[in-house]
N, C-alpha and C. Protein backbone atom coordinates (compact mmCIF):
# COMPACT_ATOMS: atom_id res chain seq x y z
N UNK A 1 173.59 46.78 52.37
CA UNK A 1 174.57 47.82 52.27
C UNK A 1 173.93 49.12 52.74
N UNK A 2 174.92 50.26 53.47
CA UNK A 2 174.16 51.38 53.92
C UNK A 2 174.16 52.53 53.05
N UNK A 3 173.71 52.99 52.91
CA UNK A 3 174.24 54.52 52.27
C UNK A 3 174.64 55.55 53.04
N UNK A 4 175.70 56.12 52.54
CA UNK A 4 176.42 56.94 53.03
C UNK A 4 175.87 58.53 52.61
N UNK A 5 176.52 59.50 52.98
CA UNK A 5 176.23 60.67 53.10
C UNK A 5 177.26 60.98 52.29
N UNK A 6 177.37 62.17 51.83
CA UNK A 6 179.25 62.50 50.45
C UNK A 6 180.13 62.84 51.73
N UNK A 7 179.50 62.98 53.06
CA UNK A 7 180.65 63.54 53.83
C UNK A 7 180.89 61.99 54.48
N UNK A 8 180.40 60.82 53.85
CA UNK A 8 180.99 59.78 54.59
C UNK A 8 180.14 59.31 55.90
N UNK A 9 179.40 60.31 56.52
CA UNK A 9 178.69 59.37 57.61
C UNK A 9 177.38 59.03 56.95
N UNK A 10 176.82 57.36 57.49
CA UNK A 10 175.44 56.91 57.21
C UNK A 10 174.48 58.08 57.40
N UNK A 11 173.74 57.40 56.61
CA UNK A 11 172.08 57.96 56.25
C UNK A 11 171.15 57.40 57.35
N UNK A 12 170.70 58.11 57.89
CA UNK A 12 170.26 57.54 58.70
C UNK A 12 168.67 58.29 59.13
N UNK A 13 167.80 57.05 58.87
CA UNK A 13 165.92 57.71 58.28
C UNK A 13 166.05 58.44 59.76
N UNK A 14 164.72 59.48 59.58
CA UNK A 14 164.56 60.29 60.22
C UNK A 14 163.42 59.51 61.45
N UNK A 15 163.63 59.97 62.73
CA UNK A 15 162.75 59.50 63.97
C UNK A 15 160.96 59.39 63.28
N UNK A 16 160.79 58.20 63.79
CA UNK A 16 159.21 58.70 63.95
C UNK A 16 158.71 59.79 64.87
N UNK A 17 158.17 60.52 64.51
CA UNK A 17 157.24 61.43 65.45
C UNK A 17 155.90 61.22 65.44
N UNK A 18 155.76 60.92 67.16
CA UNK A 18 154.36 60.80 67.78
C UNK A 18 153.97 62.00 68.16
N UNK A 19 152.62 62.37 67.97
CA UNK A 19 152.35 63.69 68.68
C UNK A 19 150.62 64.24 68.13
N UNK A 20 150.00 65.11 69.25
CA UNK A 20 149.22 65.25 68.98
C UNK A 20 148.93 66.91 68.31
N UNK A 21 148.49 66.92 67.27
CA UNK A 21 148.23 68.01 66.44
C UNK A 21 146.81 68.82 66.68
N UNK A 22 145.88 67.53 67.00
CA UNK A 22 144.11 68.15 67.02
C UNK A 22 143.61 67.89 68.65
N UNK A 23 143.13 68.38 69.14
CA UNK A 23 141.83 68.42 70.14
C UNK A 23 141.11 68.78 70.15
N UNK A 24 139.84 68.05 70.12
CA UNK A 24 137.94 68.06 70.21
C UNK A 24 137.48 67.50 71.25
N UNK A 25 136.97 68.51 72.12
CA UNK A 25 136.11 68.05 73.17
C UNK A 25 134.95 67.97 73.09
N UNK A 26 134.18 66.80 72.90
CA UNK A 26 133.00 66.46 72.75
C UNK A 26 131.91 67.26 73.83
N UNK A 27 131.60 68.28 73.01
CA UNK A 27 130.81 68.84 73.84
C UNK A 27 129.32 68.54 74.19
N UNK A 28 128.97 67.64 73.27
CA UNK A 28 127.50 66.69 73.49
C UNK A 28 127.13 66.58 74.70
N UNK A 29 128.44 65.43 75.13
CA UNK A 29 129.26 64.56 76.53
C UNK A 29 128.47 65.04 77.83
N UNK A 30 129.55 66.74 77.72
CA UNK A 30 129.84 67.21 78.88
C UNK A 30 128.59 68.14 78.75
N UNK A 31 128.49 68.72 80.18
CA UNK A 31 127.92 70.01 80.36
C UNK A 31 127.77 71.31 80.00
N UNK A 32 127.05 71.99 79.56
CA UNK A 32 127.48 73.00 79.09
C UNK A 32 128.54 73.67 79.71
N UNK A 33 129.59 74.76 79.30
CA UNK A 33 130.25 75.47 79.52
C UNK A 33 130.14 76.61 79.68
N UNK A 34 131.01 77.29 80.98
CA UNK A 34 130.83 78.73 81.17
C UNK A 34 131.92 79.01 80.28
N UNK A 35 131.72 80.99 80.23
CA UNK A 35 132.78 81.17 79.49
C UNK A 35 134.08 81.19 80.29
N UNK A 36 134.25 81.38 81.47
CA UNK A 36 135.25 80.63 82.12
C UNK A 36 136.08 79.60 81.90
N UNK A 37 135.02 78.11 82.01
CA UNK A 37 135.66 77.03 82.04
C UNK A 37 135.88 76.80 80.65
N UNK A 38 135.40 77.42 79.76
CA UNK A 38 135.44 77.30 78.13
C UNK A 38 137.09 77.89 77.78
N UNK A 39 137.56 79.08 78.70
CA UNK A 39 138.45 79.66 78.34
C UNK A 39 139.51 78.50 79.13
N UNK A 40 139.35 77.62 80.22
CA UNK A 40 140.26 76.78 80.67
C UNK A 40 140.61 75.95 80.15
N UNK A 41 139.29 75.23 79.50
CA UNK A 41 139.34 74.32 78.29
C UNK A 41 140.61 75.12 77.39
N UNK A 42 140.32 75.72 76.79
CA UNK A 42 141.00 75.86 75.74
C UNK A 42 142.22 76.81 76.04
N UNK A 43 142.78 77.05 77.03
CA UNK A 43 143.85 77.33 77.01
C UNK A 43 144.80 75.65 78.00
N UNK A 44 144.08 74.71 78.37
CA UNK A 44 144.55 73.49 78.29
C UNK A 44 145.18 72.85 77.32
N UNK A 45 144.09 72.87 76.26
CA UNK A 45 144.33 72.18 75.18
C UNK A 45 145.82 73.12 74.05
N UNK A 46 145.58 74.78 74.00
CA UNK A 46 146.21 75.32 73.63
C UNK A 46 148.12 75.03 74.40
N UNK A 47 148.39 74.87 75.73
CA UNK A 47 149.34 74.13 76.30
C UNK A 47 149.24 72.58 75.85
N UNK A 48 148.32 71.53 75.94
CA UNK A 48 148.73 70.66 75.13
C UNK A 48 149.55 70.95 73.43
N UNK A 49 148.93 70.74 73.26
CA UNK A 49 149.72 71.10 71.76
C UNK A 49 150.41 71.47 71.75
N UNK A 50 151.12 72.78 72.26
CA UNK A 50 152.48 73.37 72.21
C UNK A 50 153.56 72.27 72.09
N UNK A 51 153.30 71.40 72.96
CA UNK A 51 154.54 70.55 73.37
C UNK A 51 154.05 68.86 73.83
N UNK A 52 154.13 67.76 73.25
CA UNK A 52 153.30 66.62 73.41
C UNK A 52 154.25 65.46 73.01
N UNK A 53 153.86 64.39 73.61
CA UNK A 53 154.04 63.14 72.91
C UNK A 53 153.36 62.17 73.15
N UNK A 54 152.67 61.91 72.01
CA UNK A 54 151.79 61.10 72.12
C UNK A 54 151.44 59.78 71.27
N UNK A 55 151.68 58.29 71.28
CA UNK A 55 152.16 57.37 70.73
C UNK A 55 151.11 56.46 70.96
N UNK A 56 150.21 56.36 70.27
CA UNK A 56 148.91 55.07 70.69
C UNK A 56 150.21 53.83 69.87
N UNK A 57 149.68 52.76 70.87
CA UNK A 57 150.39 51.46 70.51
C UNK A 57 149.72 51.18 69.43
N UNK A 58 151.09 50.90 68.56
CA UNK A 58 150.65 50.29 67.18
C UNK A 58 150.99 51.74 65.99
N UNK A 59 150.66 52.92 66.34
CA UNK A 59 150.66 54.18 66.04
C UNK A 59 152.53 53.71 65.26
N UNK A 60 152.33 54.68 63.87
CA UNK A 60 153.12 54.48 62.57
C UNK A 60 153.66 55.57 62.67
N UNK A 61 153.18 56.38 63.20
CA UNK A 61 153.61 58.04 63.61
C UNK A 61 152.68 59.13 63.36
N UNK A 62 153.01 60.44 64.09
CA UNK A 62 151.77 61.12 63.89
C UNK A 62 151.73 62.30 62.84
N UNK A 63 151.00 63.06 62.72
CA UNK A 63 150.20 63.69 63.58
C UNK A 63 149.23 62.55 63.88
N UNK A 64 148.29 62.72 65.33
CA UNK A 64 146.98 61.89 65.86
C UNK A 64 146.39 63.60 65.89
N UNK A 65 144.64 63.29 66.41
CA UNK A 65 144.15 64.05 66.39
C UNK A 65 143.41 63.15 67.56
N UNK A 66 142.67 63.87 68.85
CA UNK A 66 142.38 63.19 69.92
C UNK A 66 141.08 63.69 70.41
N UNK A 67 140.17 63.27 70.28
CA UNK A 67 138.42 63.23 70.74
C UNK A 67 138.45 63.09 72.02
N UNK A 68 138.07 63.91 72.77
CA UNK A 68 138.16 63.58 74.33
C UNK A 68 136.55 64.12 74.90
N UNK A 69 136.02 62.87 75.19
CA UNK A 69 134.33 63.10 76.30
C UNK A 69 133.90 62.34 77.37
N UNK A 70 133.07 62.29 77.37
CA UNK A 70 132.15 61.47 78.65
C UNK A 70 131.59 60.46 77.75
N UNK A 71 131.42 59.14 78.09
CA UNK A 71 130.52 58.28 77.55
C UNK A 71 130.43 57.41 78.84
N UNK A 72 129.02 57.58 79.45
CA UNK A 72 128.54 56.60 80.76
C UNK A 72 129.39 56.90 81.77
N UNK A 73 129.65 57.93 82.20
CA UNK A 73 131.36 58.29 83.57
C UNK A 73 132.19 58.00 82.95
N UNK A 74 132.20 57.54 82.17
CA UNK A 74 133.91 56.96 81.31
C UNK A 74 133.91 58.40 80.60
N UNK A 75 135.56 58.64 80.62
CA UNK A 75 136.50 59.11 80.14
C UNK A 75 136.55 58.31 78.46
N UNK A 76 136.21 59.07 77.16
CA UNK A 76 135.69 58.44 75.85
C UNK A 76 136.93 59.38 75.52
N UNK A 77 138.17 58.52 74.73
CA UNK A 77 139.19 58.99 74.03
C UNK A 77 138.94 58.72 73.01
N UNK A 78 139.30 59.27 72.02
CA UNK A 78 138.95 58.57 70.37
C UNK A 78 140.19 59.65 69.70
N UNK A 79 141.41 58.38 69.33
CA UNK A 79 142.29 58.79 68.65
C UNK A 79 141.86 58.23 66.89
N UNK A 80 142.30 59.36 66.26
CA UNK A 80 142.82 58.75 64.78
C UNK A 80 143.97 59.72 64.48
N UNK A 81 144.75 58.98 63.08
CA UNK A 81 145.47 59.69 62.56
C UNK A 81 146.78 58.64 62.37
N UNK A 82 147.35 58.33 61.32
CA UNK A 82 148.78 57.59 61.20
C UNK A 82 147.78 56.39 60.80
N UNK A 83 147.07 56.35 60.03
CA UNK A 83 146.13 55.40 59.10
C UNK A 83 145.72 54.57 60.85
N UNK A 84 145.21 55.01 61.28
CA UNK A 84 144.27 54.08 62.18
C UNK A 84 143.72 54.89 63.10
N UNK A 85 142.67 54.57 64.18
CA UNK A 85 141.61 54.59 64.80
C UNK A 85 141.69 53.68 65.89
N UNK A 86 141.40 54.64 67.32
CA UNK A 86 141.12 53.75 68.17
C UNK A 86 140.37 54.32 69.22
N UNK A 87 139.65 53.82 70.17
CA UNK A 87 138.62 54.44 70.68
C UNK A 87 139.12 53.97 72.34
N UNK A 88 139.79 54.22 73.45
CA UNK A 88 139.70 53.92 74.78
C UNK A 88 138.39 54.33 75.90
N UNK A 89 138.07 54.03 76.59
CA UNK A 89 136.97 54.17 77.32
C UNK A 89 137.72 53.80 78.45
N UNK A 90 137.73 55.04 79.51
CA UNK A 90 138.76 54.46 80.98
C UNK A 90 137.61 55.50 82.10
N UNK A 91 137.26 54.62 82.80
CA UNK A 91 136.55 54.94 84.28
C UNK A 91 137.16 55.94 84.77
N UNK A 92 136.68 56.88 85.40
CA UNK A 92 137.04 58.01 85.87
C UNK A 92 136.69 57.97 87.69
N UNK A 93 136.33 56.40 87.78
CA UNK A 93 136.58 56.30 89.54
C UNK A 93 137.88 56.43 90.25
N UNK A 94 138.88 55.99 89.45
CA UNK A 94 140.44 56.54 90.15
C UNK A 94 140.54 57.52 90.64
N UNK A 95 140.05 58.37 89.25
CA UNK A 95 140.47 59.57 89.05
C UNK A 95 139.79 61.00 90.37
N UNK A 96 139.05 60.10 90.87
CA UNK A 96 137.39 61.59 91.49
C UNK A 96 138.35 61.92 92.61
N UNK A 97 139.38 61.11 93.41
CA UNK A 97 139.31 61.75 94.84
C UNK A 97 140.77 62.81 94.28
N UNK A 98 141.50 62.11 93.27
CA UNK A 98 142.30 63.27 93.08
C UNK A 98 142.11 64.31 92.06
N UNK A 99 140.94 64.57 91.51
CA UNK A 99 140.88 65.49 90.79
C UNK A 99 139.96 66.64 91.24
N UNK A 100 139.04 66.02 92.57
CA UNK A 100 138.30 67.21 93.79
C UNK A 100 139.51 67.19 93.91
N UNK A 101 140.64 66.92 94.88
CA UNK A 101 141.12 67.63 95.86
C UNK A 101 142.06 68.40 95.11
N UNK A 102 142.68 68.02 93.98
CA UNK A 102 143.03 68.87 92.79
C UNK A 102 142.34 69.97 92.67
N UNK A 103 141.74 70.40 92.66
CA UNK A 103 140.18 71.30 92.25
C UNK A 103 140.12 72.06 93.41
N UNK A 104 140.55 71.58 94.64
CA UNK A 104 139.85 72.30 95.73
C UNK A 104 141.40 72.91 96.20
N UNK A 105 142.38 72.38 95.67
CA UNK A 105 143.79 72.92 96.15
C UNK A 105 144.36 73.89 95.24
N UNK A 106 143.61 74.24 93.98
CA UNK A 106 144.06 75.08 92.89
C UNK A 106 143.00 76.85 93.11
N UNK A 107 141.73 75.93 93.92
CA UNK A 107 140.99 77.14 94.81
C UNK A 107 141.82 77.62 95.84
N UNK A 108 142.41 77.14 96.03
CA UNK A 108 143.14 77.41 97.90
C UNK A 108 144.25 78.49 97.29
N UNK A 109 145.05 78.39 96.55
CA UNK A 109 145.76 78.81 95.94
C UNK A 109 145.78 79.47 95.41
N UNK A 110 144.86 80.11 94.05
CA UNK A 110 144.58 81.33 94.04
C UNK A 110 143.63 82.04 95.14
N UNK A 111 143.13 81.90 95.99
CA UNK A 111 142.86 82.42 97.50
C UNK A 111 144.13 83.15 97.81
N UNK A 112 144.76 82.02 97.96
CA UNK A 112 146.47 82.45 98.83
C UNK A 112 146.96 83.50 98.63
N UNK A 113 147.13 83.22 96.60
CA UNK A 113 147.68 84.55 96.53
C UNK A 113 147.61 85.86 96.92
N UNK A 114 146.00 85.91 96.58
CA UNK A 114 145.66 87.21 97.09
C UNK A 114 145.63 87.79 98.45
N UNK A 115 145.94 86.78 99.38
CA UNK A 115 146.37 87.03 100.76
C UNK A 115 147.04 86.38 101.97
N UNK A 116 147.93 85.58 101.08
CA UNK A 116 148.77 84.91 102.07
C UNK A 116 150.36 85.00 101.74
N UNK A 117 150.88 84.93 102.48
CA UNK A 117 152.24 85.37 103.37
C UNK A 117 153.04 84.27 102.02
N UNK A 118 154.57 85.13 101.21
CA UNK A 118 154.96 83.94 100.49
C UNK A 118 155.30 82.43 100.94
N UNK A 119 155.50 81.91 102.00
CA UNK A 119 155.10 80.68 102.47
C UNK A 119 154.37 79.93 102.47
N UNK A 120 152.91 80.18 102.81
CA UNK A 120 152.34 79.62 102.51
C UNK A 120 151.70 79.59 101.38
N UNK A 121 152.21 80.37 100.42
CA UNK A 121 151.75 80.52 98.86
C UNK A 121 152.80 78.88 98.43
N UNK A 122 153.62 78.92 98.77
CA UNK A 122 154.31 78.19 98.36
C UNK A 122 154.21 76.80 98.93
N UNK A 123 154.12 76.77 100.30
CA UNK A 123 153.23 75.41 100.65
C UNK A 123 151.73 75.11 99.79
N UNK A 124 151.28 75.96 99.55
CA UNK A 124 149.85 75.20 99.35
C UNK A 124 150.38 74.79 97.26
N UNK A 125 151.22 75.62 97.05
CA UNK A 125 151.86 75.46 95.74
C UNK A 125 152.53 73.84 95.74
N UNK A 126 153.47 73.47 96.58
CA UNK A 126 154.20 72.04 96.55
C UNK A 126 152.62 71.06 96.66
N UNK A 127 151.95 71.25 97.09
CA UNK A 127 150.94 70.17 97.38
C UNK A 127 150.07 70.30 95.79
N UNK A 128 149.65 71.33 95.60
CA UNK A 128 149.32 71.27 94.20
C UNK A 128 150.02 70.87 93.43
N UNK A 129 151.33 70.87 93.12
CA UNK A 129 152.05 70.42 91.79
C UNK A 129 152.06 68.66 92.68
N UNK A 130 152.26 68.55 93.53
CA UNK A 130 152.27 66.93 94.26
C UNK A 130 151.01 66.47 93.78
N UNK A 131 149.78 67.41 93.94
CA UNK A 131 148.44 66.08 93.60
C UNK A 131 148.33 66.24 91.89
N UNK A 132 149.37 67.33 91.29
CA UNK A 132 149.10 67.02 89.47
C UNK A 132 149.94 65.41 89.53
N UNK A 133 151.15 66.07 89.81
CA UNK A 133 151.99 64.75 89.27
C UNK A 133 151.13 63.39 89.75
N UNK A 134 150.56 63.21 90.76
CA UNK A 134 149.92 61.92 91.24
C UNK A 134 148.61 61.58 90.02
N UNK A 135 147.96 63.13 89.88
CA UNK A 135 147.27 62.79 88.51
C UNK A 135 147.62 61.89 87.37
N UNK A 136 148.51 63.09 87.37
CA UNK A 136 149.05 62.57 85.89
C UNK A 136 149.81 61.31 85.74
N UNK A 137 150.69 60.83 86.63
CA UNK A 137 151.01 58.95 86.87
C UNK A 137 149.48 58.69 86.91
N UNK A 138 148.62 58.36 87.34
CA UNK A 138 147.80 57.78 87.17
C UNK A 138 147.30 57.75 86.05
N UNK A 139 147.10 59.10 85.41
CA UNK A 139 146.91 59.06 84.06
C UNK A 139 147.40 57.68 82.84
N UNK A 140 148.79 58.07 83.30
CA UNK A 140 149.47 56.97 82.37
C UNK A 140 149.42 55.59 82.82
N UNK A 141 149.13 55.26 83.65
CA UNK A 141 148.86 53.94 84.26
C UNK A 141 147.90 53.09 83.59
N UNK A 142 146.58 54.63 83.86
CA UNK A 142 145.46 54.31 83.15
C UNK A 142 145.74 54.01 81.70
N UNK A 143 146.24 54.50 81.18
CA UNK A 143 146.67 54.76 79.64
C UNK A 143 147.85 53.48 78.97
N UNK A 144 148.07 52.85 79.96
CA UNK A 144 149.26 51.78 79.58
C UNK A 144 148.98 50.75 78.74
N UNK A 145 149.56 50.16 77.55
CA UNK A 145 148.74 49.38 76.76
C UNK A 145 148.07 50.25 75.60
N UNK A 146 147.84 51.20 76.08
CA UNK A 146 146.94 52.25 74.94
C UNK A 146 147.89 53.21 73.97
N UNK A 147 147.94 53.92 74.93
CA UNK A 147 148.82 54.92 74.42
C UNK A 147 149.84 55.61 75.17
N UNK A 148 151.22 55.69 74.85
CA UNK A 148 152.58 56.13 75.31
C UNK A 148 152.54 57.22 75.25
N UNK A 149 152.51 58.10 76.55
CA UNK A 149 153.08 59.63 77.10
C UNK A 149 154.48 59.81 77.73
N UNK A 150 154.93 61.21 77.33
CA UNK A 150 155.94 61.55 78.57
C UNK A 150 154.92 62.38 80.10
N UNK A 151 155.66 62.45 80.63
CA UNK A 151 155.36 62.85 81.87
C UNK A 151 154.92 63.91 81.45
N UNK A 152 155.54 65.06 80.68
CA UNK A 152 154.87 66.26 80.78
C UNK A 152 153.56 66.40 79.85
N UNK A 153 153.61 65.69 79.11
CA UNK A 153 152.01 65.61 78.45
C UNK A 153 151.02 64.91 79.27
N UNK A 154 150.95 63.75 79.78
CA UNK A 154 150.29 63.30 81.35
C UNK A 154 149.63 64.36 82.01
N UNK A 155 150.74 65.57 82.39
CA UNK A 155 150.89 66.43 82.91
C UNK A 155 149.26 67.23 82.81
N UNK A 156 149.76 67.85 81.29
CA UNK A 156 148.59 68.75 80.35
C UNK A 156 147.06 68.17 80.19
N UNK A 157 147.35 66.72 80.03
CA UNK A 157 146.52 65.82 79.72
C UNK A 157 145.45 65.62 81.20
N UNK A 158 146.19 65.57 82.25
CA UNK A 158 145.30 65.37 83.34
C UNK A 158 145.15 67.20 83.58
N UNK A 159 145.38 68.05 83.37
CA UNK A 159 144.91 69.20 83.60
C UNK A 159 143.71 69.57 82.52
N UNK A 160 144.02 69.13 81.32
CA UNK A 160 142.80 68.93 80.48
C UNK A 160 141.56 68.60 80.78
N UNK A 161 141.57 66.99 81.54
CA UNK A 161 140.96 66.35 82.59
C UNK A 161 139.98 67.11 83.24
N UNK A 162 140.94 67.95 84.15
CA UNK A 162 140.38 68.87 84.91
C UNK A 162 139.82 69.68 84.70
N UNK A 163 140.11 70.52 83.64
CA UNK A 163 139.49 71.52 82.43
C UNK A 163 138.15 71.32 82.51
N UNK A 164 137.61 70.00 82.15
CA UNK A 164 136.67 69.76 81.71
C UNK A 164 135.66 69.45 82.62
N UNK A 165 135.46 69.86 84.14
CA UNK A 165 134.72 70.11 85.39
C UNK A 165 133.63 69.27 85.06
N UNK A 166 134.25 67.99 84.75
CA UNK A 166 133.36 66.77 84.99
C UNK A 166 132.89 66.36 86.72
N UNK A 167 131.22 65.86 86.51
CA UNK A 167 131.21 65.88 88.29
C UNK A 167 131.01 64.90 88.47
N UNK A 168 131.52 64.13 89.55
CA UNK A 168 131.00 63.11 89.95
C UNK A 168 131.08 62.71 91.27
């Protein structure tokens, strides 16, 4: 039998929510940081959070809290939170030719601004948001089986990625 509401419509439990609340970048991992890339870092992560969804398979609902480093070139995720724990380890060879040219098209671009014609601000702009999105599908590709994103966290998530001026 369902239960009703006094105005007559069902009761009906509230959505699970997936999502990520914490980010720690293992700074062991990586390289030290300038205060630059420290401030990219963390205004990455500060846009993550704003707005996320994030669903490790199996995940009961969140908040998760998400460990993100280097272990051996691998990309070392380490989710907990929603009574479990899980640790992914994903190669970051996919990832190298689009995250230089990512890197080298986000240089071009602020270049541009400062002296190029709005056209080509805006061409070299479509090719940048073209090699995120290619990121970020890959991202989730990588991530399939693991853990469930929308596109726009992918998004944050491979700019995070990037944040983190891993070399290889």
């Amino acid at each position: 039998m369902r239960a009703r509401r006094r105005s007559g419509s069902p009761v009906t439990e509230a959505p699970v929510r997936h999502w990520l609340n914490e980010v720690v970048i293992d700074e062991v991992s990586l390289a030290p940081a300038s205060p630059e890339q420290e401030h990219e870092r963390n205004v990455a992560i500060s846009d993550l959070l704003k707005d996320n969804y994030f669903e490790p398979v199996g995940g009961q609902g969140g908040p998760y809290q998400l460990r993100i480093g280097l272990l051996e070139s691998r990309l070392d995720l380490q989710v907990k939170g929603g009574a479990q724990e899980a640790r992914h380890l994903l190669s970051l060879t996919p990832f190298r030719r689009t995250v230089r040219d990512y890197m080298e098209i986000c240089r071009s671009y602020a270049e541009a601004v400062r002296k190029a014609s709005p056209s080509q601000i805006e061409a070299i702009d479509m090719g940048r948001r073209g090699l995120h999105n290619d990121g970020a599908a890959m991202l989730r590709d990588r991530l399939e089986g693991k853990v469930k994103t929308d596109v726009a966290t992918s998004r944050r998530l491979f700019t995070l990625i990037c944040a983190l001026h891993w070399r290889g």
